[in-house]
PDB file of N, CA and C in Angstrom:
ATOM      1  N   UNK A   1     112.967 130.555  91.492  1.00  0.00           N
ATOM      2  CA  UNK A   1     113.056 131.708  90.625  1.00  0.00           C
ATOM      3  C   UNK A   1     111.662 132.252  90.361  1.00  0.00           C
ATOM      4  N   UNK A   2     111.458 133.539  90.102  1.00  0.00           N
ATOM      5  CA  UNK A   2     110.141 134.460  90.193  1.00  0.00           C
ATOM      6  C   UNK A   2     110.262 135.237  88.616  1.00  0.00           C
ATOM      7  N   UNK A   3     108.882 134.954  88.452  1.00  0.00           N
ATOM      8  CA  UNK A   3     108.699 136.010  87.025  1.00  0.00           C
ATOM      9  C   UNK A   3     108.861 134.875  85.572  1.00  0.00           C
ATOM     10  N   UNK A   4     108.531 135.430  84.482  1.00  0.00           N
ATOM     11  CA  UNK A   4     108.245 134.581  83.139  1.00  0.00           C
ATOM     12  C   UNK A   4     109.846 134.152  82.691  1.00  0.00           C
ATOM     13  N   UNK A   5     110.942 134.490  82.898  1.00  0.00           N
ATOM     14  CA  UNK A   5     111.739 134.375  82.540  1.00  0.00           C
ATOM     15  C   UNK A   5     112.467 132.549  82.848  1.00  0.00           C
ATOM     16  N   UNK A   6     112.042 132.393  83.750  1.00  0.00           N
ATOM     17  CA  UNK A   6     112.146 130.684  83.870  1.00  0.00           C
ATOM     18  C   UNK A   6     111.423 130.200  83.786  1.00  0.00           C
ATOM     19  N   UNK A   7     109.958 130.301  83.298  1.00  0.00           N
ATOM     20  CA  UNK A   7     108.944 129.571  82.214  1.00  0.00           C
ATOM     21  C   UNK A   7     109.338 129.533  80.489  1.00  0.00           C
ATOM     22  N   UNK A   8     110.454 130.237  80.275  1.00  0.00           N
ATOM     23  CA  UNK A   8     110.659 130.303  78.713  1.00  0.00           C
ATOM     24  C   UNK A   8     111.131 129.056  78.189  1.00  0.00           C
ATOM     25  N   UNK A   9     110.267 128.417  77.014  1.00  0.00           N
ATOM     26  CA  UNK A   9     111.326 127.124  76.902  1.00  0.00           C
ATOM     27  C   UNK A   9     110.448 125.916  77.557  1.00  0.00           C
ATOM     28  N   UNK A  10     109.570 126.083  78.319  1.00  0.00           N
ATOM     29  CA  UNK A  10     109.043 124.896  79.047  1.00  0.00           C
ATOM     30  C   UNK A  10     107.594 124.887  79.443  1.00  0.00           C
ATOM     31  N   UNK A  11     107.473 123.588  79.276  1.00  0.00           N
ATOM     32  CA  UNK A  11     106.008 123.142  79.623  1.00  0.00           C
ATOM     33  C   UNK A  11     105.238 123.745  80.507  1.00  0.00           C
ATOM     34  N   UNK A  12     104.402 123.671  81.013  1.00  0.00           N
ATOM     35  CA  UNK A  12     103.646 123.858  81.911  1.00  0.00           C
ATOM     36  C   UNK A  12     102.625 122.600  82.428  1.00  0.00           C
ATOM     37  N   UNK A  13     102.103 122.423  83.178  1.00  0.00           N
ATOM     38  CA  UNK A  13     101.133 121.113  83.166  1.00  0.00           C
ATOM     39  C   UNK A  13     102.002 120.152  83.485  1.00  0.00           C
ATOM     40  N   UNK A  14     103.109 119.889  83.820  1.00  0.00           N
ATOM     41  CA  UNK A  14     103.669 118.492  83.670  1.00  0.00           C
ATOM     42  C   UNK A  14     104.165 117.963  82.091  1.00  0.00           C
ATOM     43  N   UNK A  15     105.176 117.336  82.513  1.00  0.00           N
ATOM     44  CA  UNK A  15     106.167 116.954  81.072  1.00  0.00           C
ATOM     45  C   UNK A  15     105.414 115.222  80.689  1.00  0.00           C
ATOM     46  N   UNK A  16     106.032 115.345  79.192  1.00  0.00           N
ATOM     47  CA  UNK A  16     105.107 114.253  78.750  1.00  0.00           C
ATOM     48  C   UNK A  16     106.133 112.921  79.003  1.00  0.00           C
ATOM     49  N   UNK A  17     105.718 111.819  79.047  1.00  0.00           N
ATOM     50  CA  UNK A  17     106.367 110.637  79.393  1.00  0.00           C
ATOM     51  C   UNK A  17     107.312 110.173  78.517  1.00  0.00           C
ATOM     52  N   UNK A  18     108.466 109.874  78.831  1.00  0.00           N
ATOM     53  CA  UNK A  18     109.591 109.444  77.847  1.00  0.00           C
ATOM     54  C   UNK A  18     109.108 107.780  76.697  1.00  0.00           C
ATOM     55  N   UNK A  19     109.693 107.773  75.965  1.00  0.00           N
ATOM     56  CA  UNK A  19     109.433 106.307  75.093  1.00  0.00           C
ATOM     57  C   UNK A  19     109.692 105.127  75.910  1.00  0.00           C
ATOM     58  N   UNK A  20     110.564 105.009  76.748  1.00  0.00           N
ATOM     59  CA  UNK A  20     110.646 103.834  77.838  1.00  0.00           C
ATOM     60  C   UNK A  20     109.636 104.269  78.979  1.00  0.00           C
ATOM     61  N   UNK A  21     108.915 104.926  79.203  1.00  0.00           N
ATOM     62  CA  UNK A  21     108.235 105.586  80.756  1.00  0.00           C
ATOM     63  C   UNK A  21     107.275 104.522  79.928  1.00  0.00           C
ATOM     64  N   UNK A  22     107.046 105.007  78.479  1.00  0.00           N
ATOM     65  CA  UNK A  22     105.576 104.475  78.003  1.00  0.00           C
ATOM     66  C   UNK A  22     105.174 103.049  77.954  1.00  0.00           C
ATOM     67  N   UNK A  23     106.198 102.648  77.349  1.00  0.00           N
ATOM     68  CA  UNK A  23     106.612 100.918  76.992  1.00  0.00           C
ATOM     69  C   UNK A  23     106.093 100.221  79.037  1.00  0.00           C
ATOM     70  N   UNK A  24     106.594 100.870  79.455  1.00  0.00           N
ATOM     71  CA  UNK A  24     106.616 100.595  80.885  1.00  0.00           C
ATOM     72  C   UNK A  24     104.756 100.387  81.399  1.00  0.00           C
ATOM     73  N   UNK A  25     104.544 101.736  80.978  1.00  0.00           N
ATOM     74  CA  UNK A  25     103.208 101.946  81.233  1.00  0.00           C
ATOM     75  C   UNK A  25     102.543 100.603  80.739  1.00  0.00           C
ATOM     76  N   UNK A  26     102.168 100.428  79.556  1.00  0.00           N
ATOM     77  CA  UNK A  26     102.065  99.889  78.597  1.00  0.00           C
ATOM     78  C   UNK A  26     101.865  98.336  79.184  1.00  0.00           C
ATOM     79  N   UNK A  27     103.039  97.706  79.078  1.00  0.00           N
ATOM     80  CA  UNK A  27     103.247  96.575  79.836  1.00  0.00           C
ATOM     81  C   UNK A  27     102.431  96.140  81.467  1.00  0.00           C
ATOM     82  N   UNK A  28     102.832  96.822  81.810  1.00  0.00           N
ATOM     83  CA  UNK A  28     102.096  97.167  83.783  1.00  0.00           C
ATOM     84  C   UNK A  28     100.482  97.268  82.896  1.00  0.00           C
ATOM     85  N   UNK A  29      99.597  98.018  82.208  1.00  0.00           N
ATOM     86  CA  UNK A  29      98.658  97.797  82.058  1.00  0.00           C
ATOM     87  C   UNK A  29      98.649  96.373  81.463  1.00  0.00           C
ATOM     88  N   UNK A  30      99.132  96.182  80.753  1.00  0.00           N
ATOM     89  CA  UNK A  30      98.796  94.765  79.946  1.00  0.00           C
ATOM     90  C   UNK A  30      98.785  93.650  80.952  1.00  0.00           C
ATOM     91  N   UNK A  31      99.355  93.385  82.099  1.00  0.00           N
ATOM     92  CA  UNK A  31      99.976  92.570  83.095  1.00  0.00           C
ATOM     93  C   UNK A  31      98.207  92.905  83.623  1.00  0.00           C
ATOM     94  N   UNK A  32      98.252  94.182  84.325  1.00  0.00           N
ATOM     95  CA  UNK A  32      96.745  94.100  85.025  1.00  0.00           C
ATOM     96  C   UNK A  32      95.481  94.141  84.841  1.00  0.00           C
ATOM     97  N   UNK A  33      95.591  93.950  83.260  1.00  0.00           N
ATOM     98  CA  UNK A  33      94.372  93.405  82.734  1.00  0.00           C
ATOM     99  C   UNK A  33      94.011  91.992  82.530  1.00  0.00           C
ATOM    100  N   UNK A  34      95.181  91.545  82.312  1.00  0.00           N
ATOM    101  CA  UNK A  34      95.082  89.541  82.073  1.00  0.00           C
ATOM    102  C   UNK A  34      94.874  89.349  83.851  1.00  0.00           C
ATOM    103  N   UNK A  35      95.377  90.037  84.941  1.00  0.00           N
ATOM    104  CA  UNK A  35      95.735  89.466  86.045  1.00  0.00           C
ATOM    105  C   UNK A  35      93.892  89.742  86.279  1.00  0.00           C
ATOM    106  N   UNK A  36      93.435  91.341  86.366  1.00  0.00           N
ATOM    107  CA  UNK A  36      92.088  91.220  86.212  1.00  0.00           C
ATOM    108  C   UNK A  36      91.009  90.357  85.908  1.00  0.00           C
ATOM    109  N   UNK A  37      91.118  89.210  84.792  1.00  0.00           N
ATOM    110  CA  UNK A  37      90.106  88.146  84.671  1.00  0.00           C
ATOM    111  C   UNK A  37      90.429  87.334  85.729  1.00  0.00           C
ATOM    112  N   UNK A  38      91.388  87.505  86.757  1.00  0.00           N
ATOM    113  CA  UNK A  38      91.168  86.000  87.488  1.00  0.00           C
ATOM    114  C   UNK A  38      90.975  86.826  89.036  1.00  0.00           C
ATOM    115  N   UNK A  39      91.290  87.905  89.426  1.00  0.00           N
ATOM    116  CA  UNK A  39      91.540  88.312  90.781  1.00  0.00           C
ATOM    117  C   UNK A  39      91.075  89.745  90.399  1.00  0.00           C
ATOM    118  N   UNK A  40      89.826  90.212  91.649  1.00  0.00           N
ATOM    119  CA  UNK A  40      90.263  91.695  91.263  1.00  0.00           C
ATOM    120  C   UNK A  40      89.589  92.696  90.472  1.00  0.00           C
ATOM    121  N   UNK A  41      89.169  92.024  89.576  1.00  0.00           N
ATOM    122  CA  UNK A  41      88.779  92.544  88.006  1.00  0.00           C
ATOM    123  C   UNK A  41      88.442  93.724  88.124  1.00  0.00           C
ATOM    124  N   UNK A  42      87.900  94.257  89.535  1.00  0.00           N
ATOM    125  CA  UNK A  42      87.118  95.488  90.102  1.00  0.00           C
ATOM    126  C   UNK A  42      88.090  97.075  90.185  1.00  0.00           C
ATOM    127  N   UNK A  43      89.271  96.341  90.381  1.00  0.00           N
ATOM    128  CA  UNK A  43      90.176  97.366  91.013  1.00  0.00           C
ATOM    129  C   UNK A  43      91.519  97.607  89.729  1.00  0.00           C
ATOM    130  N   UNK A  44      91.531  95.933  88.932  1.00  0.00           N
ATOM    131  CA  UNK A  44      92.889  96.223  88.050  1.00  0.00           C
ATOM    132  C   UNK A  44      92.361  96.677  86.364  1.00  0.00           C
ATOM    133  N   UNK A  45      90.728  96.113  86.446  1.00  0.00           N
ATOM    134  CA  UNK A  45      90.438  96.814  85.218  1.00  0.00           C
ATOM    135  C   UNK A  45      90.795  98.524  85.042  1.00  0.00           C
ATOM    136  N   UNK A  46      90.605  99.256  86.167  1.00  0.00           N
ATOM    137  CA  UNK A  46      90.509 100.681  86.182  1.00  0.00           C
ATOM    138  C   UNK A  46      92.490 101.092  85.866  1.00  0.00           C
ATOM    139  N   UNK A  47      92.896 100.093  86.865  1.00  0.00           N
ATOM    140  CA  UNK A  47      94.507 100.270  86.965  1.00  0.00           C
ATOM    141  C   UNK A  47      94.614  99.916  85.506  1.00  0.00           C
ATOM    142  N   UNK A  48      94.599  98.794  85.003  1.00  0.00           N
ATOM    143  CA  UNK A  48      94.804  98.939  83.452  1.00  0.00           C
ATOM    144  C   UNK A  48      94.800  99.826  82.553  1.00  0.00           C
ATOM    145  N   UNK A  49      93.242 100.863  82.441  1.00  0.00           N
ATOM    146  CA  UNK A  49      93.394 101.496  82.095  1.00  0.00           C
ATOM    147  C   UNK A  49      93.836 103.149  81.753  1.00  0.00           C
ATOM    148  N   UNK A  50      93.955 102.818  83.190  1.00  0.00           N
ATOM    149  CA  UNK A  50      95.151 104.175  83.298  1.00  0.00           C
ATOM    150  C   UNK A  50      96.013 104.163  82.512  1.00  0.00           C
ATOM    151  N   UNK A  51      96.781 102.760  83.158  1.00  0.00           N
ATOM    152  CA  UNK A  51      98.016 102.290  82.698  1.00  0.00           C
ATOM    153  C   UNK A  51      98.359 102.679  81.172  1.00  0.00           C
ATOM    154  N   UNK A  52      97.132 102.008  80.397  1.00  0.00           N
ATOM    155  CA  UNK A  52      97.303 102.086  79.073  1.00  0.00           C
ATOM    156  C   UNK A  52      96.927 103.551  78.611  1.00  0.00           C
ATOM    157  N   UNK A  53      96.194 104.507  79.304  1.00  0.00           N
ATOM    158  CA  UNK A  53      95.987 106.004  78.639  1.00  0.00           C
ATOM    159  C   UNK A  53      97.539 106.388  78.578  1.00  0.00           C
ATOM    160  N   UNK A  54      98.427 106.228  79.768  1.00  0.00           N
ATOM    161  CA  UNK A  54      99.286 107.091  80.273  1.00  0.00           C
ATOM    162  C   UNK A  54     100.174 106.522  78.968  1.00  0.00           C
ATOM    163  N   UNK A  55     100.124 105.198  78.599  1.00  0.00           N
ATOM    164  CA  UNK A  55     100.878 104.693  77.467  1.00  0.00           C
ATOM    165  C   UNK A  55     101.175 105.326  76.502  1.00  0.00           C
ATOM    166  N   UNK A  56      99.941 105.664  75.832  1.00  0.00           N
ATOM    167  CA  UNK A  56      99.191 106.141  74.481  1.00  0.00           C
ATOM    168  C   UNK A  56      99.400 107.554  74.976  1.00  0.00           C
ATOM    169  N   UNK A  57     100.506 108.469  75.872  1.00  0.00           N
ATOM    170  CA  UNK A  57     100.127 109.505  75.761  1.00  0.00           C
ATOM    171  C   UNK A  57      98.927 110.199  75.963  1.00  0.00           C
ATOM    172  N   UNK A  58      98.344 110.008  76.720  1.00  0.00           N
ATOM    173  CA  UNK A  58      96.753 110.935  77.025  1.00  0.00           C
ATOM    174  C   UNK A  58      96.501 111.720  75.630  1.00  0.00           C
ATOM    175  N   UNK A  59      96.436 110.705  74.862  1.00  0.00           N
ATOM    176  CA  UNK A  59      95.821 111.181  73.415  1.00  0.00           C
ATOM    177  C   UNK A  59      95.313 109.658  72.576  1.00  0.00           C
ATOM    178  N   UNK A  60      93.811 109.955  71.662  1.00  0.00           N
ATOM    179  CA  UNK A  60      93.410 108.725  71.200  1.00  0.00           C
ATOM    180  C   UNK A  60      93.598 109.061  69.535  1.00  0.00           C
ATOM    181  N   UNK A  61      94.796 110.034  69.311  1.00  0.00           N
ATOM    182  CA  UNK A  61      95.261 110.536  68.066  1.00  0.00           C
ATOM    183  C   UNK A  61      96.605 110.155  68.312  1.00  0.00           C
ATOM    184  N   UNK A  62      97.526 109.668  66.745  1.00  0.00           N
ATOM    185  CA  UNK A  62      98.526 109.483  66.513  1.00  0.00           C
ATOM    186  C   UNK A  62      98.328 108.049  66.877  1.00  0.00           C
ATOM    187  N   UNK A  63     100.208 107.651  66.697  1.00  0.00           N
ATOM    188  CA  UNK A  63     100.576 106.381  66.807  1.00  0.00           C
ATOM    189  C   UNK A  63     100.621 106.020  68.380  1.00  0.00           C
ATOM    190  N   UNK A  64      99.999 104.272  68.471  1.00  0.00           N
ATOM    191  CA  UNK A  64      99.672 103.745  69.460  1.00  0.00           C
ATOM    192  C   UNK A  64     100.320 102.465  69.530  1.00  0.00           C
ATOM    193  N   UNK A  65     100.984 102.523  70.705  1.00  0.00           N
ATOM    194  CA  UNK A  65     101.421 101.109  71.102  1.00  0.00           C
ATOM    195  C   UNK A  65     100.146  99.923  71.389  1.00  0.00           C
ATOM    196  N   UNK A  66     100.848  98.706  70.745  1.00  0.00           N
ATOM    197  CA  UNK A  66      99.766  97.533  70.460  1.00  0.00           C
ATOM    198  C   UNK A  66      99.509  97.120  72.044  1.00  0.00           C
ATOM    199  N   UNK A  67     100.185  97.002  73.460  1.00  0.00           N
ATOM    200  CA  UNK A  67      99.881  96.676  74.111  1.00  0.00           C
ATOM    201  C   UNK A  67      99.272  97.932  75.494  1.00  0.00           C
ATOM    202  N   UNK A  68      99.747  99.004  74.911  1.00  0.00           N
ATOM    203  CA  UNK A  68      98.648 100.325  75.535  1.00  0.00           C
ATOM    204  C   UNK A  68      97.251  99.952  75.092  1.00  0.00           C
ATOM    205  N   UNK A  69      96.761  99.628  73.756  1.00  0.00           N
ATOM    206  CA  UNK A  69      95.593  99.452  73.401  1.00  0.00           C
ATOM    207  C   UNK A  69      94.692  98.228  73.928  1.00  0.00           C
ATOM    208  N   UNK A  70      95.772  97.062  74.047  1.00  0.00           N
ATOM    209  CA  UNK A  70      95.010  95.773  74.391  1.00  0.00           C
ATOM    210  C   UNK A  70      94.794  95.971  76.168  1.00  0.00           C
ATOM    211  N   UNK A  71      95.477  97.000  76.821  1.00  0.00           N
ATOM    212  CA  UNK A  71      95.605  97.535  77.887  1.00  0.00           C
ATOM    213  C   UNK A  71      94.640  98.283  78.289  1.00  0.00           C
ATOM    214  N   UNK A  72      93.742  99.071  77.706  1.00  0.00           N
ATOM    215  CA  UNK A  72      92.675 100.288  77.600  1.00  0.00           C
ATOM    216  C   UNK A  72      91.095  98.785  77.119  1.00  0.00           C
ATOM    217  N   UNK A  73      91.234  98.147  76.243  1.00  0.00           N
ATOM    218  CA  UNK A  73      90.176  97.070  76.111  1.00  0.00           C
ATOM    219  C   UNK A  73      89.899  96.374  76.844  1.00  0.00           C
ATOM    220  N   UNK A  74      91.029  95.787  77.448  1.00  0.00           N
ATOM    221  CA  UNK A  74      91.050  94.269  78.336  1.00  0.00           C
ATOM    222  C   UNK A  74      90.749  94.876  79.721  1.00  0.00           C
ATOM    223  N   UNK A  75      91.193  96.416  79.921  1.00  0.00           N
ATOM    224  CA  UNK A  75      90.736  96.788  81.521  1.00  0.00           C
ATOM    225  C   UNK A  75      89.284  97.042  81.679  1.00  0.00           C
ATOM    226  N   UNK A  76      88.567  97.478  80.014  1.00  0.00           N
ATOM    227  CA  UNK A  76      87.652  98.501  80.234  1.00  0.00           C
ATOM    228  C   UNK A  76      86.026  96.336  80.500  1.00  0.00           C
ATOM    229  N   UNK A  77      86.983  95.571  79.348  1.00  0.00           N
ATOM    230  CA  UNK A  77      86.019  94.287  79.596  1.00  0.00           C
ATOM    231  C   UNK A  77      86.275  93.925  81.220  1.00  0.00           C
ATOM    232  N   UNK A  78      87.523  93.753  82.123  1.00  0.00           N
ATOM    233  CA  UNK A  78      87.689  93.302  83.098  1.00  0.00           C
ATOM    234  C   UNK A  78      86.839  93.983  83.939  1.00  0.00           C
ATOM    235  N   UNK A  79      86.676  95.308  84.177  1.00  0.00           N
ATOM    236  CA  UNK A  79      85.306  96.197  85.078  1.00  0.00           C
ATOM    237  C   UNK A  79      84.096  95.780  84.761  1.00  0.00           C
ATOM    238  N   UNK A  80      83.888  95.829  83.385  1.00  0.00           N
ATOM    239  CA  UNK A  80      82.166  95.556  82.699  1.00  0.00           C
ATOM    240  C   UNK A  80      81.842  94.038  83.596  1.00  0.00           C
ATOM    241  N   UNK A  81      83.048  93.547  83.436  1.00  0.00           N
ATOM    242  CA  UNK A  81      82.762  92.068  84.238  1.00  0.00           C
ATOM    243  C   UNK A  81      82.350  91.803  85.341  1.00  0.00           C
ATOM    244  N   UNK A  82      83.261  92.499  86.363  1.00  0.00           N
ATOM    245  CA  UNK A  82      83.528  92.853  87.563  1.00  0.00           C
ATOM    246  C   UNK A  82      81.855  93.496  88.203  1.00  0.00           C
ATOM    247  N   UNK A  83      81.759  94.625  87.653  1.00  0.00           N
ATOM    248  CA  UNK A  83      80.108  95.826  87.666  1.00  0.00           C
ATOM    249  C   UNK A  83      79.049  94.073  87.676  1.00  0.00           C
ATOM    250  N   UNK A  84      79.025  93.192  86.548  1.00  0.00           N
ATOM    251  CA  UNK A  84      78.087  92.287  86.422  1.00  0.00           C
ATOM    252  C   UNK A  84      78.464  91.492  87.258  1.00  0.00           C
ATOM    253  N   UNK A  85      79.505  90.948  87.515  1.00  0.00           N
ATOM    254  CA  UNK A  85      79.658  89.849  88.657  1.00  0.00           C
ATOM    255  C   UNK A  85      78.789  90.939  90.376  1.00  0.00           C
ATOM    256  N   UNK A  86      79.342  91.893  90.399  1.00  0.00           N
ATOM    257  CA  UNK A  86      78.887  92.237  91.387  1.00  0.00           C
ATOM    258  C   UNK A  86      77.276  92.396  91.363  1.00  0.00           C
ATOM    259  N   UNK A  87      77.063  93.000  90.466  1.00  0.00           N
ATOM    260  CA  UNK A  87      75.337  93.331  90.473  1.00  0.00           C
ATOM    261  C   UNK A  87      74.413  91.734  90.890  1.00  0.00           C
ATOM    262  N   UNK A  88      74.884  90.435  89.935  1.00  0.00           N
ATOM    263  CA  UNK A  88      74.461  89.088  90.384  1.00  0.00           C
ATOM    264  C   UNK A  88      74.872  88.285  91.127  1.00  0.00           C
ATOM    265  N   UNK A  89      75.640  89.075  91.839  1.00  0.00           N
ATOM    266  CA  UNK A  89      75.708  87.872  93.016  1.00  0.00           C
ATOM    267  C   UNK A  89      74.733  87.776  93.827  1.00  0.00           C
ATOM    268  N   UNK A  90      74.766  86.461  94.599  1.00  0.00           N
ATOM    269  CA  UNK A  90      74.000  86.249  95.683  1.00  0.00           C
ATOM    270  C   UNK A  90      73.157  87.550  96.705  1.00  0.00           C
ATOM    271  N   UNK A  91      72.300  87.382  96.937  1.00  0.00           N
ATOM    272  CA  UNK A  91      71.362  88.667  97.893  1.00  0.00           C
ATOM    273  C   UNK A  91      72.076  89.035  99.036  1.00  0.00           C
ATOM    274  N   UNK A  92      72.614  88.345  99.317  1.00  0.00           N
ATOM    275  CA  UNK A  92      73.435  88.490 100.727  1.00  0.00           C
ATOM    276  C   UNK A  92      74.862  89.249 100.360  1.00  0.00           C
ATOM    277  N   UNK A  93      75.463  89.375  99.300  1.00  0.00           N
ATOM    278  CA  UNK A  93      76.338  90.210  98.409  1.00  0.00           C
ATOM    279  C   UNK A  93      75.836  91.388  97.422  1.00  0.00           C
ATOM    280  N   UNK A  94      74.821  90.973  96.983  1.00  0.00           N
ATOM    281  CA  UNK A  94      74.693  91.720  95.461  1.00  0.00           C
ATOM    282  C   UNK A  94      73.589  92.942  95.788  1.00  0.00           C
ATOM    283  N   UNK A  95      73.839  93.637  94.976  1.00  0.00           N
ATOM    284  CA  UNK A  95      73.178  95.128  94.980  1.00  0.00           C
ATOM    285  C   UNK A  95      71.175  94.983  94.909  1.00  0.00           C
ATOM    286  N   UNK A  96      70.812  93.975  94.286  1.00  0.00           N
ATOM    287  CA  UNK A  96      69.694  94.031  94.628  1.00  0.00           C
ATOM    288  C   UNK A  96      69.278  92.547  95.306  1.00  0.00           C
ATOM    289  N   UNK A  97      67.962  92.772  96.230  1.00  0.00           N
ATOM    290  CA  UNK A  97      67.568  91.838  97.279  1.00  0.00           C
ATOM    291  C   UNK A  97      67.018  90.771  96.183  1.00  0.00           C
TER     292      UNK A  97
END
């Protein structure tokens, strides 16, 4: 359909995530942030915290689910980790000689 008349009534940008989409989110981050301290930390800290923005609604206003949040922390420590494990490793691995 063409013209404003089937924009009336509706979003634009993409629709916001249902209360179970979130819980979902939520969880899946929480999962790949604990899984992050042992495997990974490089790749599931970031996935975490997606996970947990998309939770929380891409907003750091209003009410927040407790495991979106521990989801957005635990990914953002699992990278910081990850960045330092990589920077000290061995010369034959690590960013400086």
């Amino acid at each position: 359909m063409t013209g404003t008349r089937y924009f009336e009534g509706k979003k634009r940008g993409g629709a916001d995530l249902s209360g179970d989409e979130r819980s979902t989110f939520g969880i899946i981050g929480l999962v790949c942030a604990v899984a992050g301290f042992f495997v990974m930390g490089f790749v599931l800290g970031p996935i975490a915290m997606i996970c947990g923005w998309l939770a929380m609604g891409r907003r750091w206003i209003g009410a927040r689910s407790k495991p979106a949040m521990v989801a957005i922390v635990l990914g953002a420590i699992d990278t910081v980790l990850a960045l330092v494990w990589l920077a000290t490793a061995p010369a034959s691995w690590g960013l400086w000689p």
